[in-house]
C-alpha atoms as a PDB file:
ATOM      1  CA  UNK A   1     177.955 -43.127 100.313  1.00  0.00           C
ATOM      2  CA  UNK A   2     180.225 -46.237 101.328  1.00  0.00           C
ATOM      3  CA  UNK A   3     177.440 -48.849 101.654  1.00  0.00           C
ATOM      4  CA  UNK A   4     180.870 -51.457 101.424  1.00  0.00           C
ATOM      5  CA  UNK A   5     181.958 -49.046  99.953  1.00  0.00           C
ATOM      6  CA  UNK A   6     182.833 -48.052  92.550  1.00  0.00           C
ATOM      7  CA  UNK A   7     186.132 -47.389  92.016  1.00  0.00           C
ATOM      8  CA  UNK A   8     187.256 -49.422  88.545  1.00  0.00           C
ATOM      9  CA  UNK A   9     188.910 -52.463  90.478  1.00  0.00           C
ATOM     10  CA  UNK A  10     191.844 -54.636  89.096  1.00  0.00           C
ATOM     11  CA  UNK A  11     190.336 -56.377  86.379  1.00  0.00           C
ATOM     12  CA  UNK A  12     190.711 -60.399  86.746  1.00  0.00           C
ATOM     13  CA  UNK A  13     193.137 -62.261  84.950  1.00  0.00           C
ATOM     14  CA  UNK A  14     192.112 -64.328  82.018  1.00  0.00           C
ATOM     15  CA  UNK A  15     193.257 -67.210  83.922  1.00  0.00           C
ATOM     16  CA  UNK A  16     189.993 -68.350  85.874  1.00  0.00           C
ATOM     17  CA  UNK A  17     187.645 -71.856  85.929  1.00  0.00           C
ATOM     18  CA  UNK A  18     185.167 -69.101  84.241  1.00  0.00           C
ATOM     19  CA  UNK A  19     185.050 -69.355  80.597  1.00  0.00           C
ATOM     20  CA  UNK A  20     183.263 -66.210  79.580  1.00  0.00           C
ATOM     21  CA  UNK A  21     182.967 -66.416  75.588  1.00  0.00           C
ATOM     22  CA  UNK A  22     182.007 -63.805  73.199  1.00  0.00           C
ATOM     23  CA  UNK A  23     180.051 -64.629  70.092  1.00  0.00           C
ATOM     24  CA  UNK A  24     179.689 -61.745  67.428  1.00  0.00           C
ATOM     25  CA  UNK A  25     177.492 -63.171  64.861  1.00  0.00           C
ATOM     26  CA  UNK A  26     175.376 -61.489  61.802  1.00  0.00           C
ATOM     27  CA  UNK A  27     171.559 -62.178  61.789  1.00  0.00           C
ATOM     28  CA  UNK A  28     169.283 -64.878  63.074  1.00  0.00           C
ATOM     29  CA  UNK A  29     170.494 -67.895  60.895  1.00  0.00           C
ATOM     30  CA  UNK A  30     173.824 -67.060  62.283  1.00  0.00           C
ATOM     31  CA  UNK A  31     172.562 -66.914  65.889  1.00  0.00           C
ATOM     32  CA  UNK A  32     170.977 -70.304  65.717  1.00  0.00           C
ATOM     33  CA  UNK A  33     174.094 -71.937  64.121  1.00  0.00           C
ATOM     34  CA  UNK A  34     176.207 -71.095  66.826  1.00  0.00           C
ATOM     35  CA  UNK A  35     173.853 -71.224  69.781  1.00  0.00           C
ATOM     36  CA  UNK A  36     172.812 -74.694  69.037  1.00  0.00           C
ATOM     37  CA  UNK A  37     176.178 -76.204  68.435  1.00  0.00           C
ATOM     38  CA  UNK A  38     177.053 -75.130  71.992  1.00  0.00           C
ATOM     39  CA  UNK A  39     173.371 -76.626  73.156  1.00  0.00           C
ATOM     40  CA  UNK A  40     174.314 -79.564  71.620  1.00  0.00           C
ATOM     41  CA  UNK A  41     177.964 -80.156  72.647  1.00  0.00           C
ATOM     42  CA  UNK A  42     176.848 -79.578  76.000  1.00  0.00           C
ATOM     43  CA  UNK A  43     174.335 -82.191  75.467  1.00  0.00           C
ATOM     44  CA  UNK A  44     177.083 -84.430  74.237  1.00  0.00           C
ATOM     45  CA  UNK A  45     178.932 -83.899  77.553  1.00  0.00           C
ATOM     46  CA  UNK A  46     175.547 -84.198  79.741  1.00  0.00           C
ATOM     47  CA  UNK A  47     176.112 -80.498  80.774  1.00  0.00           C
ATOM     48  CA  UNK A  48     173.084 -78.383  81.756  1.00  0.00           C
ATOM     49  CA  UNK A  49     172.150 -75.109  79.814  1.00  0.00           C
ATOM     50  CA  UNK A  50     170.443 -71.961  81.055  1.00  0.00           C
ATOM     51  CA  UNK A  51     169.193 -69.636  78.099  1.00  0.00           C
ATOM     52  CA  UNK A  52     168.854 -65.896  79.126  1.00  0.00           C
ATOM     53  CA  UNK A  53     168.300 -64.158  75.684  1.00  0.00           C
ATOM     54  CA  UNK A  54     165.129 -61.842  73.903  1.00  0.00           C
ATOM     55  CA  UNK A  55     162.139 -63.055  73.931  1.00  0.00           C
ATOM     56  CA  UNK A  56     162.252 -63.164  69.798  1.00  0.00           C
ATOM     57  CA  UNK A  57     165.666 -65.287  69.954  1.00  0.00           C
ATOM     58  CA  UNK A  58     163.756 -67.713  72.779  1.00  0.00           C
ATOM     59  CA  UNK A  59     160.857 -68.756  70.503  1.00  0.00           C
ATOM     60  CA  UNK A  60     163.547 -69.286  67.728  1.00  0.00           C
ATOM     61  CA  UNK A  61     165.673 -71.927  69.728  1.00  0.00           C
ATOM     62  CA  UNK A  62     163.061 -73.719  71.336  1.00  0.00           C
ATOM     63  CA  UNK A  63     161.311 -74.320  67.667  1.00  0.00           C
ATOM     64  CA  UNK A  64     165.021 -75.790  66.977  1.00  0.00           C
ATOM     65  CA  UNK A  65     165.070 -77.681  70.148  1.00  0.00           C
ATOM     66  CA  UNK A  66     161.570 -78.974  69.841  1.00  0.00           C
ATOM     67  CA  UNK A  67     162.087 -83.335  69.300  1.00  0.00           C
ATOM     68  CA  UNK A  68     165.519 -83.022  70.475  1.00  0.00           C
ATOM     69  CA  UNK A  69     167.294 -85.245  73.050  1.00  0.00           C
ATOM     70  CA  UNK A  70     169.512 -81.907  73.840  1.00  0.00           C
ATOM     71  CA  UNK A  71     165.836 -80.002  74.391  1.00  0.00           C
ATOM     72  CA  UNK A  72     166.013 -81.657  78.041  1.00  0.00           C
ATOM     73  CA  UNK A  73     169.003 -80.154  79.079  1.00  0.00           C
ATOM     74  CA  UNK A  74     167.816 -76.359  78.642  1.00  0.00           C
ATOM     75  CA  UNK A  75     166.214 -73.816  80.603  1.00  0.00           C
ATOM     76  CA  UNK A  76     165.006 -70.478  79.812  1.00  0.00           C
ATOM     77  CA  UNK A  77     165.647 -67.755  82.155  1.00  0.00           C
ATOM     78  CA  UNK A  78     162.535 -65.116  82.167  1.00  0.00           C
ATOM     79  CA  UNK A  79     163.917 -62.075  80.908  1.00  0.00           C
ATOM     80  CA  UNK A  80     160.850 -59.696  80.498  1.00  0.00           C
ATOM     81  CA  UNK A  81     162.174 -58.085  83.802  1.00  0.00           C
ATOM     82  CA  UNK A  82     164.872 -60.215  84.975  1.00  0.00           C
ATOM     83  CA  UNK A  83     167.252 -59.592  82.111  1.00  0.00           C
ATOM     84  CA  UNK A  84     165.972 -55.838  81.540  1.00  0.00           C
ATOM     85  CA  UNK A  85     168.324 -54.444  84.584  1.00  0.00           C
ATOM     86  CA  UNK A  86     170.999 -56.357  84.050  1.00  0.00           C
ATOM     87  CA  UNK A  87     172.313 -55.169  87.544  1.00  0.00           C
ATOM     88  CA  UNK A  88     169.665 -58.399  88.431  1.00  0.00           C
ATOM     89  CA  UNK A  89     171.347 -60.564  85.942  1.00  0.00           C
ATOM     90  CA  UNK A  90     174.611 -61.792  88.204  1.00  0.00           C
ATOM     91  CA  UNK A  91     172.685 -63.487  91.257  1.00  0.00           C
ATOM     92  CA  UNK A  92     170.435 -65.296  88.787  1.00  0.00           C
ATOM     93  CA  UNK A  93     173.742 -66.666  87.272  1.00  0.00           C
ATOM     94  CA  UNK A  94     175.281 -67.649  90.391  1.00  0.00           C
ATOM     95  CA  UNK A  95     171.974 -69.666  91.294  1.00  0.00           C
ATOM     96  CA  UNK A  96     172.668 -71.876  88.292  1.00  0.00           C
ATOM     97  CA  UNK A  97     176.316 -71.792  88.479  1.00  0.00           C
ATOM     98  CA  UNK A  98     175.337 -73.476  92.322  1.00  0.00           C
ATOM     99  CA  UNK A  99     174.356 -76.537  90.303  1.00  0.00           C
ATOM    100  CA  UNK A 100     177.837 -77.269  89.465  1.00  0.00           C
ATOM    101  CA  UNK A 101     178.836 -77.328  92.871  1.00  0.00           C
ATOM    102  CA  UNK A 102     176.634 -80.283  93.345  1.00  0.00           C
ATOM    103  CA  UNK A 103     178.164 -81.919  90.383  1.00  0.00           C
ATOM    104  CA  UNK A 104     175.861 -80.856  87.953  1.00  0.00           C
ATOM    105  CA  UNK A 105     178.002 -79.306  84.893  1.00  0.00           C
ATOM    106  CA  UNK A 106     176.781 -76.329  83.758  1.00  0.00           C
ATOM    107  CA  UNK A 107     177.227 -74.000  80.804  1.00  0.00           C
ATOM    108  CA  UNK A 108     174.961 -70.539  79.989  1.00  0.00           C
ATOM    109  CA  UNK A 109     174.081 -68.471  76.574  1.00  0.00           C
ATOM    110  CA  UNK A 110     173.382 -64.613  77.835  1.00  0.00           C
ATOM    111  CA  UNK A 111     172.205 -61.877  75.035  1.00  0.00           C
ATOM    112  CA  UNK A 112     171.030 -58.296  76.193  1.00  0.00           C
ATOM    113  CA  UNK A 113     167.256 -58.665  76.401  1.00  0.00           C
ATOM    114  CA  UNK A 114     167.488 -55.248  74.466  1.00  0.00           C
ATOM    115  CA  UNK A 115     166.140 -54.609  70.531  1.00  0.00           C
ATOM    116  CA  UNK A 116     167.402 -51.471  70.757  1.00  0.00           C
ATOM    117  CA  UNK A 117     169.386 -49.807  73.790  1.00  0.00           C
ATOM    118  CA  UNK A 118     169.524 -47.054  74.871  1.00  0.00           C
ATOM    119  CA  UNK A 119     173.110 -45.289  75.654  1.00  0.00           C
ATOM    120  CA  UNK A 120     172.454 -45.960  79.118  1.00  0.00           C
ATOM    121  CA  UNK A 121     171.299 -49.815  79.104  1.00  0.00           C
ATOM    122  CA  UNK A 122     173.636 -50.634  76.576  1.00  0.00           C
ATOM    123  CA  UNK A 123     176.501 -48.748  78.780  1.00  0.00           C
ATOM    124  CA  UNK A 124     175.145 -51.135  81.971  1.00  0.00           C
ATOM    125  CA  UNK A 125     175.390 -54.009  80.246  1.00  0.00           C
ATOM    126  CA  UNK A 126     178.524 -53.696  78.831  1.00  0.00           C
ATOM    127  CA  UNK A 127     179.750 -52.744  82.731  1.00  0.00           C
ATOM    128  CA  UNK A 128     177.256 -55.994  83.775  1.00  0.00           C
ATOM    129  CA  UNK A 129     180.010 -57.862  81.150  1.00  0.00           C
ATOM    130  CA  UNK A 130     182.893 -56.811  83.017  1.00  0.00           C
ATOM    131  CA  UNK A 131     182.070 -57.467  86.078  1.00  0.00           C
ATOM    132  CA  UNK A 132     181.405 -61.042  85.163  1.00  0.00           C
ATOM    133  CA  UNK A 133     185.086 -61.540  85.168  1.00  0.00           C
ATOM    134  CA  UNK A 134     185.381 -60.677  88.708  1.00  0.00           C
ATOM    135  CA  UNK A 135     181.875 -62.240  90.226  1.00  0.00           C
ATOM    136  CA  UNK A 136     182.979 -65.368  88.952  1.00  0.00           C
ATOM    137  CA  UNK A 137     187.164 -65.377  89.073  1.00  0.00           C
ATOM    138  CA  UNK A 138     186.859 -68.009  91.996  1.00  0.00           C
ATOM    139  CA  UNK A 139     183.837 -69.842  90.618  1.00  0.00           C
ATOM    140  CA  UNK A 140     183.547 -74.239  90.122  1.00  0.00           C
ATOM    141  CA  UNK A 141     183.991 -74.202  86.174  1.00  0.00           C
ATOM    142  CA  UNK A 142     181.414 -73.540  83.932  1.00  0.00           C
ATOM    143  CA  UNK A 143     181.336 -71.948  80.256  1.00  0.00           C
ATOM    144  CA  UNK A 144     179.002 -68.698  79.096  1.00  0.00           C
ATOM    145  CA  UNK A 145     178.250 -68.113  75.973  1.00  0.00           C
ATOM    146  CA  UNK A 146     177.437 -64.162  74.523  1.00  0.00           C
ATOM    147  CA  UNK A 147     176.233 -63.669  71.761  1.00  0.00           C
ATOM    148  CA  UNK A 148     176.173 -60.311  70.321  1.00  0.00           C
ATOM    149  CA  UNK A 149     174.694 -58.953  66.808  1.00  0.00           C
ATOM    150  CA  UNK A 150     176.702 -57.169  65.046  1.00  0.00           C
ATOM    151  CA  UNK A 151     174.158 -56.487  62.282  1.00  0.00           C
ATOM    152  CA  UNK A 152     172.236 -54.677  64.914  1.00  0.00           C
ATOM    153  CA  UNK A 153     174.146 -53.193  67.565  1.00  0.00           C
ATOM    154  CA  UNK A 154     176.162 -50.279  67.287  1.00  0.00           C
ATOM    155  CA  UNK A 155     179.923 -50.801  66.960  1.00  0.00           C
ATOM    156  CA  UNK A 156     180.869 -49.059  69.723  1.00  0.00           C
ATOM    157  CA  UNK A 157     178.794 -51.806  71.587  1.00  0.00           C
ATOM    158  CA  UNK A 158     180.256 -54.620  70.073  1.00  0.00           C
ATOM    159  CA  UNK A 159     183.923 -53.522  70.676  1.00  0.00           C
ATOM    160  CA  UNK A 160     183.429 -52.693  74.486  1.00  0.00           C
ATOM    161  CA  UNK A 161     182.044 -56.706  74.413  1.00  0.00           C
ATOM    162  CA  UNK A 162     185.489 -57.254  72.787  1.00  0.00           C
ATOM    163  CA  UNK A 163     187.222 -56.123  75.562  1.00  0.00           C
ATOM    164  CA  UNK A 164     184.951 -57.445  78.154  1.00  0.00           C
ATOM    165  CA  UNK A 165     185.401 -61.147  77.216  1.00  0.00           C
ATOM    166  CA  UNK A 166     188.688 -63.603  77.720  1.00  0.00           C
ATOM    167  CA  UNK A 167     187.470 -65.949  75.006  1.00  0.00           C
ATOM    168  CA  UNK A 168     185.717 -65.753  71.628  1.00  0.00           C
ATOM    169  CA  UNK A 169     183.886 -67.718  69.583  1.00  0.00           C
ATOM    170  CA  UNK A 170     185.067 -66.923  65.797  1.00  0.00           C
ATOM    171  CA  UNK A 171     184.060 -68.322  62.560  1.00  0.00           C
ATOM    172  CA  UNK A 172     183.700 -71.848  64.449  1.00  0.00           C
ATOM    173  CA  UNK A 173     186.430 -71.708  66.618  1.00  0.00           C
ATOM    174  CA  UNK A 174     186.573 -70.932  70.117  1.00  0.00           C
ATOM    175  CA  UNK A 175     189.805 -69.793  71.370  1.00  0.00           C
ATOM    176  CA  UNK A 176     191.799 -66.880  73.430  1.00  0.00           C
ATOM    177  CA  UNK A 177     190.201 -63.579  72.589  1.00  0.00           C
ATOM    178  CA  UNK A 178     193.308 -60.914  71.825  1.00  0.00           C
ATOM    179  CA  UNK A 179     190.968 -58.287  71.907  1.00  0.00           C
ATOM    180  CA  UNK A 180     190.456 -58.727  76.108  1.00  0.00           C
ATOM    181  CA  UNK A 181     191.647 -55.775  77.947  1.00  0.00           C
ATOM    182  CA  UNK A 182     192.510 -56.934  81.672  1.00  0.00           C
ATOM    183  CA  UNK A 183     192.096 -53.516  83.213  1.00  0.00           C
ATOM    184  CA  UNK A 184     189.702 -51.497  85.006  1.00  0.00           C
ATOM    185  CA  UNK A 185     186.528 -50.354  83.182  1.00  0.00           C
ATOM    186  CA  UNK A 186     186.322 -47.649  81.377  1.00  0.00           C
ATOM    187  CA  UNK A 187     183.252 -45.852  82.016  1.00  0.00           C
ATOM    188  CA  UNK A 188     181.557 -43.360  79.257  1.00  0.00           C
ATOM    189  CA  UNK A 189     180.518 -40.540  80.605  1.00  0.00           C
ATOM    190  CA  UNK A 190     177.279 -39.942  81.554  1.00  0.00           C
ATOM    191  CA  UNK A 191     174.808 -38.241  79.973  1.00  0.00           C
ATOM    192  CA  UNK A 192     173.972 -34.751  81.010  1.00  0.00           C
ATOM    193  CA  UNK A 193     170.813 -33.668  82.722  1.00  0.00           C
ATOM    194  CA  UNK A 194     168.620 -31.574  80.591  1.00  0.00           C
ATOM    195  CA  UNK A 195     165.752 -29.459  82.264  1.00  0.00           C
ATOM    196  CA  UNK A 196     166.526 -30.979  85.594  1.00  0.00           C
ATOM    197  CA  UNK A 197     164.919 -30.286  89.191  1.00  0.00           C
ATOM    198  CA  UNK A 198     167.422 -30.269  92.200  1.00  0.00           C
ATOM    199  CA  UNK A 199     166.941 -30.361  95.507  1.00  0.00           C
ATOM    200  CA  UNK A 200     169.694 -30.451  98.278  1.00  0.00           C
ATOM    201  CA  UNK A 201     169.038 -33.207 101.403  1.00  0.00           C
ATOM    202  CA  UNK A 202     170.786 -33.807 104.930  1.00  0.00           C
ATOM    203  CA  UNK A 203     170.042 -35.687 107.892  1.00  0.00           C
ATOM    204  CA  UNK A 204     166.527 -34.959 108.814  1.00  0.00           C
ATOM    205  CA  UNK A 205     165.589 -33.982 105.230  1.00  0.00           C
ATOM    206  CA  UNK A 206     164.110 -37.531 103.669  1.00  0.00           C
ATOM    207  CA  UNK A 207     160.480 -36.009 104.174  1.00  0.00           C
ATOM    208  CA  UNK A 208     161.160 -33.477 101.247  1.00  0.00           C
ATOM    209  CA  UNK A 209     163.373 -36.507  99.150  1.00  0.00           C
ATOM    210  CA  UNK A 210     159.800 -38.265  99.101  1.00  0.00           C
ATOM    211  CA  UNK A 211     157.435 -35.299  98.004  1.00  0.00           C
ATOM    212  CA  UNK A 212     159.915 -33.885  95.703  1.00  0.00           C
ATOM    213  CA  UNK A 213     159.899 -37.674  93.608  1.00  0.00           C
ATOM    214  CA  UNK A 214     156.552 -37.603  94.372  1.00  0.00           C
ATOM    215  CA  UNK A 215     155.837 -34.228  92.978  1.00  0.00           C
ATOM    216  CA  UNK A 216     157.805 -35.038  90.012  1.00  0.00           C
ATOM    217  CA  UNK A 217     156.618 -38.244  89.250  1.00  0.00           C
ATOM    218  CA  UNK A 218     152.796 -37.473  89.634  1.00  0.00           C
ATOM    219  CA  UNK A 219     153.450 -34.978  86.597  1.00  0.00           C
ATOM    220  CA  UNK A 220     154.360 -37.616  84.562  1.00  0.00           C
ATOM    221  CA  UNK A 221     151.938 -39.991  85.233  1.00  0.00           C
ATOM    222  CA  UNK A 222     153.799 -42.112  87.581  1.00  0.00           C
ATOM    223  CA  UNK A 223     151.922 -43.787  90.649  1.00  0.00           C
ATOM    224  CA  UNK A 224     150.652 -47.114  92.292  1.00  0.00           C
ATOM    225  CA  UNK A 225     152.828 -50.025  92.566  1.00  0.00           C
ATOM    226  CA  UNK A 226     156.003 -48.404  90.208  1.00  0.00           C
ATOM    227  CA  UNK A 227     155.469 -45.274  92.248  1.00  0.00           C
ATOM    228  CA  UNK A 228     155.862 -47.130  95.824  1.00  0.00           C
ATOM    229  CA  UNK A 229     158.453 -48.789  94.333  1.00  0.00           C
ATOM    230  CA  UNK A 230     160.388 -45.738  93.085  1.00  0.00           C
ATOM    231  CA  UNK A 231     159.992 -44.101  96.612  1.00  0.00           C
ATOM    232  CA  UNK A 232     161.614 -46.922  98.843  1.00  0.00           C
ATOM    233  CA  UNK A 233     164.521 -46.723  96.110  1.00  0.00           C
ATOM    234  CA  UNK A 234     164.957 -43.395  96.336  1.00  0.00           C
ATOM    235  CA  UNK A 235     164.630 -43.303 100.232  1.00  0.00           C
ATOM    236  CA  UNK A 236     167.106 -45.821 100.330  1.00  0.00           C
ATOM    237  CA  UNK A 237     169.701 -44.065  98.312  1.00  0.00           C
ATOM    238  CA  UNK A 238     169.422 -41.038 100.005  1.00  0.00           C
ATOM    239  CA  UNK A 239     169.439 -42.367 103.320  1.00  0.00           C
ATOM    240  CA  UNK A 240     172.800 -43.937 102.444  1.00  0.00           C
ATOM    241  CA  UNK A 241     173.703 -40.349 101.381  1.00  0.00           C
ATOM    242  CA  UNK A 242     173.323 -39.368 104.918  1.00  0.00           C
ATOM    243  CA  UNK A 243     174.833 -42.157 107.056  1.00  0.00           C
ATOM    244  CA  UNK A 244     177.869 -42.711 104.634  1.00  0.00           C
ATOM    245  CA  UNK A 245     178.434 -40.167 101.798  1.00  0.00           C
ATOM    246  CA  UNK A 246     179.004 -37.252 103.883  1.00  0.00           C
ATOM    247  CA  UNK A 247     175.720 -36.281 105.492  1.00  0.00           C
ATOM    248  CA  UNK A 248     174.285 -34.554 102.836  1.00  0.00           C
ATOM    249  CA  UNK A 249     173.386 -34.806  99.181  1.00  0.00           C
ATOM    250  CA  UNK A 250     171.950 -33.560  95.929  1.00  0.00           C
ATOM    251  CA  UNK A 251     168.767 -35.108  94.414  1.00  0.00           C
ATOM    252  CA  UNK A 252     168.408 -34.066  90.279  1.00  0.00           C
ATOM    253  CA  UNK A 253     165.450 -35.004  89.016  1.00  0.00           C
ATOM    254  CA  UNK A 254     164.565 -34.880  84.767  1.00  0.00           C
ATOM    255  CA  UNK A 255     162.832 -37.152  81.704  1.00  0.00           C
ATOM    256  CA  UNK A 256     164.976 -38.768  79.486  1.00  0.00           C
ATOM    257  CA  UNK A 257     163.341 -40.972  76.660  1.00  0.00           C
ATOM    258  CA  UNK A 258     160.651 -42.537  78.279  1.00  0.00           C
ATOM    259  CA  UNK A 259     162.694 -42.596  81.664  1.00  0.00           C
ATOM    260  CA  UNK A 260     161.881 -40.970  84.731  1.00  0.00           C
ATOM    261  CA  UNK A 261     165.487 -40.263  86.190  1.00  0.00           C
ATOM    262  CA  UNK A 262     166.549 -39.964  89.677  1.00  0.00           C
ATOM    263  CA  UNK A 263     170.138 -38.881  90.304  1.00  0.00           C
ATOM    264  CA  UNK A 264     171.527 -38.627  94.016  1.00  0.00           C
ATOM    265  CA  UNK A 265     175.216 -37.592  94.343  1.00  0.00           C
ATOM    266  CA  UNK A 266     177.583 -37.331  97.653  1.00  0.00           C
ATOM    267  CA  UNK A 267     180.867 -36.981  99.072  1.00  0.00           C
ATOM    268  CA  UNK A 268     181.096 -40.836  99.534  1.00  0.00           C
ATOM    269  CA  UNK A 269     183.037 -43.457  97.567  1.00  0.00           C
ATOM    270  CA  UNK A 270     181.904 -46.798  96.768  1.00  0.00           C
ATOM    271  CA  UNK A 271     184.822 -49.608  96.751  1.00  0.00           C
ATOM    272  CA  UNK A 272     183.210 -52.691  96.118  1.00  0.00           C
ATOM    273  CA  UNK A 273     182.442 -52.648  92.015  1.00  0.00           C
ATOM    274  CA  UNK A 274     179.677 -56.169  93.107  1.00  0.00           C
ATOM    275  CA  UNK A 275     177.604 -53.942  95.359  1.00  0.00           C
ATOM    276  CA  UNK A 276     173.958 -54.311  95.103  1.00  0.00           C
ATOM    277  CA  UNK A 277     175.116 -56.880  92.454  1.00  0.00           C
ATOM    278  CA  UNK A 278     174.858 -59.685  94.885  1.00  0.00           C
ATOM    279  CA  UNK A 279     171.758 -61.388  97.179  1.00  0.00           C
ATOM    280  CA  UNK A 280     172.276 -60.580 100.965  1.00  0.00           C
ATOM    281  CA  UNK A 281     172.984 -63.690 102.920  1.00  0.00           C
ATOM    282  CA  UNK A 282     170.550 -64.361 105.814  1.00  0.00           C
ATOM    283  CA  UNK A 283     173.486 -63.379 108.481  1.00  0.00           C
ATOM    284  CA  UNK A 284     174.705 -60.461 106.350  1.00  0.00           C
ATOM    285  CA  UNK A 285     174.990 -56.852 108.174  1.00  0.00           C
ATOM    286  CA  UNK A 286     174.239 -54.062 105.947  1.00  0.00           C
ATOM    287  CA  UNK A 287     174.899 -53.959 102.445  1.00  0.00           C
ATOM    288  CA  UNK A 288     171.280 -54.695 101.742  1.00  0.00           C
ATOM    289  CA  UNK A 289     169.983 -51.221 100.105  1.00  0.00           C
ATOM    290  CA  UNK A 290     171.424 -51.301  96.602  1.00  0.00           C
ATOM    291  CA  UNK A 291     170.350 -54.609  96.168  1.00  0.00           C
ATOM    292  CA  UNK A 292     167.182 -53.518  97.041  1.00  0.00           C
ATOM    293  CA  UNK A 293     167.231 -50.725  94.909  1.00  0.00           C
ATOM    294  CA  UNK A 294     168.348 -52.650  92.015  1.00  0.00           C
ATOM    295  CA  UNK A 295     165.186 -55.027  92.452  1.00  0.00           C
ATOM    296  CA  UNK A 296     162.551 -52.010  92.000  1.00  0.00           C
ATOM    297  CA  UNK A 297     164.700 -49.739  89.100  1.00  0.00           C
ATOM    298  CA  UNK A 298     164.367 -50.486  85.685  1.00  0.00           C
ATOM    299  CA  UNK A 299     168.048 -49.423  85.229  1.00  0.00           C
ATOM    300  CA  UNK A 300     170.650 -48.144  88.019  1.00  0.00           C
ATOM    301  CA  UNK A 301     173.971 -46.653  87.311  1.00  0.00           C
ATOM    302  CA  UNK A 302     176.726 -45.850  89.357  1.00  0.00           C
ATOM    303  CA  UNK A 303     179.540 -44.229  89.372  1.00  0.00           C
ATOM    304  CA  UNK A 304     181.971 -43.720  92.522  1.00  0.00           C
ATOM    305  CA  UNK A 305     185.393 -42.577  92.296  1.00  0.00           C
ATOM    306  CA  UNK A 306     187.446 -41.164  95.550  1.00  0.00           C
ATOM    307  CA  UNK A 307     187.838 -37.802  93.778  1.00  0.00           C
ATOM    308  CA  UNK A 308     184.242 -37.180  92.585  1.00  0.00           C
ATOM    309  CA  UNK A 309     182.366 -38.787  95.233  1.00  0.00           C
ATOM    310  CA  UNK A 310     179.323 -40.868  94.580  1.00  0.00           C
ATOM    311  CA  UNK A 311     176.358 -40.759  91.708  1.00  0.00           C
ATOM    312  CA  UNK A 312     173.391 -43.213  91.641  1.00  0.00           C
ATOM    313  CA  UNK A 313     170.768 -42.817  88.800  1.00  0.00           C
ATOM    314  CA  UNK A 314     167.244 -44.786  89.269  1.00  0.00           C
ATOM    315  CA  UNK A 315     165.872 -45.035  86.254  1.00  0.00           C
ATOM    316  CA  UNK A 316     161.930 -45.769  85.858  1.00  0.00           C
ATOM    317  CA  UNK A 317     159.707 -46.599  82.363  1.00  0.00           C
ATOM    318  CA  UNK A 318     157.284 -44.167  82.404  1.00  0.00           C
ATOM    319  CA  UNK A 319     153.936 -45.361  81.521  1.00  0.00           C
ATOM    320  CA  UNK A 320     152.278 -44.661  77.953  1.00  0.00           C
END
């Protein structure tokens, strides 16, 4: 698969208008503090705020807003599906960064819509962190805020956000973040298949790619609107497969948590880290199927190397 054509790119330098900020805190009081001292120095500096955080952490900072003059200056981004693939999370970004380009300053607070990750979201939004950096390394200035909680999250979590952000927001003080690594990300690996269908597809083949999902997602309960959905994803993917990752590929099917999962792996290699990350202009050839794909999928991982070829994972929430 080389839909433009993800080989781990040079990371960006820390040097960009882009001032991506990590904020580890410890519990909600915490949280609040911090959040609303950036809401209102923004305020102070007639800057505009979008809010893309957990539903929980929403309610809590528009009860602080509420009678503020700073309460006019924030939006809240819908995360109930928005920020739950956070492969969707970069475009709705860029539409607010687009406000600064018409001389409205803008700043953003972004939190993992998440209670409770799993290895694979929390590995896709730590990627999703990363690739901030570069989505935004020629960007008009603006300022993001992360917060992360580190009463919560697993360590391992917090310290791949450590090396994911330039700057960091520490006991009160924001400065340079030593902990930034400017290289290319490392991946975990991914989690092995357990009691997995496969089926083989080439050219001519994308009839039996549709029943098998079918097949297997009918067993599980899986079908109107999510099942549709799954199918043109899946289509898609393999019909990349064919016309750029060699011809041929190999569809793995299996449950994981409450996940239906979809794997499709090929020859091809994937060089653009940003694809499917970024809404198709109306003049754009091609390059339209991951983004696609990442609109219907609950989660989509990929990994591409030259060596190993290409691996896409759909995942979709199972009902129940």
């Amino acid at each position: 698969m080389s839909e433009n054509s993800t080989t781990s790119p040079e990371a960006p330098t820390r040097e960009s208008a882009f001032r991506h900020e990590l904020y580890p805190y410890d519990g909600d009081a915490q949280f609040l503090d911090g959040a609303m001292s950036f809401i209102h120095d923004a305020h102070a500096g007639s800057e505009l705020v979008l809010v893309a955080v957990a539903e929980s952490k929403e309610r809590m900072l528009r009860t602080e807003l509420e009678g503020t003059e700073a309460a006019g200056g924030v939006t809240f981004l819908d995360t109930t599906t928005l920020g739950r693939n956070p492969g969707r999370l970069i475009p709705a970004w860029r539409d607010w960064v687009s406000k600064a380009a018409e001389g409205h300053p803008v700043r953003g607070i972004s939190e993992s819509a998440w209670n409770e990750p799993s290895p694979a979201e929390s590995s896709e939004f730590g990627y999703h962190e990363w690739l901030l950096n570069l989505a935004f390394a020629q960007s008009p200035a603006w300022w993001l805020l992360c917060p992360y909680d580190t009463a919560v999250l697993a360590p391992a979590a917090v310290e791949s956000a450590r090396r994911c952000h330039p700057m960091l927001l520490d006991d009160g003080a924001h400065g340079p973040n030593s902990a930034y690594v400017q290289e290319p990300y490392a991946f975990p690996e991914l989690t092995a298949p357990a009691d997995h269908e496969e089926l083989p597809y080439q050219r001519g083949r994308l009839a039996a790619v549709r029943a098998h999902v079918t097949a297997c997602a009918g067993r599980y309960g899986l079908e109107g609107t999510r099942l549709s959905e799954l199918l043109i994803a899946a289509c898609e993917v393999a019909g990349n497969s064919i016309k750029h990752g060699g011809g041929r590929g190999v569809l793995r099917t299996w449950v994981e948590g409450a996940d239906l999962i979809c794997e499709f792996h090929d020859s091809g290699h994937l060089q653009d880290p940003l694809v499917g990350r970024l809404r198709p202009t109306i003049d754009q050839v091609g390059g339209r199927g991951l983004w696609l794909v990442q609109q219907l999928c609950d989660l989509v991982q990929i990994r591409s190397t030259a060596q190993t070829g290409t691996t896409v994972r759909l995942h979709t929430r199972l009902p129940g």
